[in-house]
Protein backbone atom coordinates (compact mmCIF):
# COMPACT_ATOMS: atom_id res chain seq x y z
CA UNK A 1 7.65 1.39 12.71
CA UNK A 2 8.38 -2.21 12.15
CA UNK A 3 9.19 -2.75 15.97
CA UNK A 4 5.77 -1.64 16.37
CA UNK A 5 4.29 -3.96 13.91
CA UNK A 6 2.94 -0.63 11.94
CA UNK A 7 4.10 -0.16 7.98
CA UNK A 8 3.76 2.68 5.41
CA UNK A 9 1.68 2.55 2.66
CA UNK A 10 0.47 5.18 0.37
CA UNK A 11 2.56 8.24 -0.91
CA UNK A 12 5.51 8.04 2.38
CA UNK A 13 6.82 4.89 0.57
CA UNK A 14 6.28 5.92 -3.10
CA UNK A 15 9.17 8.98 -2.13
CA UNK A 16 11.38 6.29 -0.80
CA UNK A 17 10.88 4.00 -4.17
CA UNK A 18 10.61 6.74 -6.57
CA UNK A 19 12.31 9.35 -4.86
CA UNK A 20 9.62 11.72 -7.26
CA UNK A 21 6.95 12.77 -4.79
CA UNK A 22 6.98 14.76 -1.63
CA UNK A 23 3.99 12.71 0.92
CA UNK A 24 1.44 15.15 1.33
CA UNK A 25 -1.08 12.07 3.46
CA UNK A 26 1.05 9.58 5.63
CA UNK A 27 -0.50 6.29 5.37
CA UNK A 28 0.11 3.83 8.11
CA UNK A 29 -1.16 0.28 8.27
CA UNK A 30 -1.46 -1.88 11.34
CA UNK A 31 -3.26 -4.95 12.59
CA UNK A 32 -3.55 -3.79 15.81
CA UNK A 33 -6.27 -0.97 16.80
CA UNK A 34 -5.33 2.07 15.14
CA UNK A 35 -6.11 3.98 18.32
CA UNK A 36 -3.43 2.42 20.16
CA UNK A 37 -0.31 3.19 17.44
CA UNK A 38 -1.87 6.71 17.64
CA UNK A 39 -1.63 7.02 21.48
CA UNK A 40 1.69 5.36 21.69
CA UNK A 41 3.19 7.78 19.17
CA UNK A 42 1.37 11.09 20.24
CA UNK A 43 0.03 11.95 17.08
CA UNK A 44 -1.91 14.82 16.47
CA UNK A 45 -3.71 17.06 13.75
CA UNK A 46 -1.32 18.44 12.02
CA UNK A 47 -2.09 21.75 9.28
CA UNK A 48 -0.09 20.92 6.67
CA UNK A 49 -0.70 17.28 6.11
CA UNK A 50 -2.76 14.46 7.17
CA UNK A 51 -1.97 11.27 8.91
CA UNK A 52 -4.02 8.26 8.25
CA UNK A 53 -4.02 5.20 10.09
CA UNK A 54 -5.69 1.98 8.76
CA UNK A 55 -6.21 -1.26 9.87
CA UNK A 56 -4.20 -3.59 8.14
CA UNK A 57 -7.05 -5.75 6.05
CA UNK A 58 -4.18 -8.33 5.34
CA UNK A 59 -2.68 -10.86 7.97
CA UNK A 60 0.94 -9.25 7.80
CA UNK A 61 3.83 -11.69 7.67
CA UNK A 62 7.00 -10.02 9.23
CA UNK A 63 9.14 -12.47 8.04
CA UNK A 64 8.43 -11.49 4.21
CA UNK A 65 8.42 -8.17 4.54
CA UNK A 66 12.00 -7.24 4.30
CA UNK A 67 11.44 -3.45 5.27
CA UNK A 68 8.55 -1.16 6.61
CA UNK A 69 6.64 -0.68 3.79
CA UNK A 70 3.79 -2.51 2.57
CA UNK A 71 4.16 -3.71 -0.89
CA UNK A 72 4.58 -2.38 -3.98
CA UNK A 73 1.26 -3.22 -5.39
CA UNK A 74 -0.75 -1.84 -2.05
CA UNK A 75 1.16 1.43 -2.71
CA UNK A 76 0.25 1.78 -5.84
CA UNK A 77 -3.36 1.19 -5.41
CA UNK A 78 -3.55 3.50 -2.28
CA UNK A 79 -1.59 6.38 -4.91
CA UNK A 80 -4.74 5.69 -7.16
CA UNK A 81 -7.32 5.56 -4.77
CA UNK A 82 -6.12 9.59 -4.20
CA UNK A 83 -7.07 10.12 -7.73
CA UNK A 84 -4.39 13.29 -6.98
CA UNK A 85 -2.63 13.64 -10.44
CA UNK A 86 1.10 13.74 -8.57
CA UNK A 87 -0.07 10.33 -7.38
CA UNK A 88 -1.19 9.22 -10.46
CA UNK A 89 2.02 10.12 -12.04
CA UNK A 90 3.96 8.40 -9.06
CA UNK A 91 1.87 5.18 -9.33
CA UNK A 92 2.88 4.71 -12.67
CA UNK A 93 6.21 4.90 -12.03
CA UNK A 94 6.15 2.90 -9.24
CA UNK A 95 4.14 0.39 -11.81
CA UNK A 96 6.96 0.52 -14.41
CA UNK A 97 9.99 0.28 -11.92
CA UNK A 98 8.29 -2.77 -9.45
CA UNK A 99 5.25 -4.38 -10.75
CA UNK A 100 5.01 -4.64 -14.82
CA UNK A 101 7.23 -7.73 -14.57
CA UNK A 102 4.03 -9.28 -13.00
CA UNK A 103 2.32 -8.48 -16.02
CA UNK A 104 0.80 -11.79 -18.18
CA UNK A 105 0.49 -12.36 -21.51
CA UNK A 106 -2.55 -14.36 -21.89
């Protein structure tokens, strides 16, 4: 995906980081039209999950992102934007493994 300048977000990089959920929604962010990445990589309806592709609201920088995924913190609020309990469960994992050191002590 990176070649294509596409990332996952949501629940498809949550398995990779917490290796605790199984992606029921693939998430895909990309600054370029949506319609395009769709076209280029055939995708269709599919019955037993849903693809999503979003426009990437964010200028991406390719040299920080080390991988395809988006970051931690974007996959953790697209897990509790689901309000799906499995994601709930995930995002707080994914909280306490990648983003509590960010927390501040005021």
């Amino acid at each position: 995906m990176k070649k294509e300048n596409a990332y996952w977000g949501g629940e498809v990089p949550a398995q990779f980081l917490t290796d605790f959920l199984k992606p029921q929604i693939v998430t895909i962010y990309t600054p370029k039209p949506p319609g395009k990445l769709i076209l280029m990589n055939r995708l269709k309806k599919d019955p037993y999950g849903d693809i999503e592709v979003l426009r990437a609201f964010w200028r991406i920088n390719t040299k920080v992102l080390q991988s395809n995924i988006v970051h931690p913190l974007l996959i953790y609020a697209d897990l509790l934007a689901t309000c799906d309990l499995r994601n709930l469960e995930t995002a707080r994992i994914i909280y306490e493994k990648k983003l509590s050191k960010f927390d501040r002590e005021d």
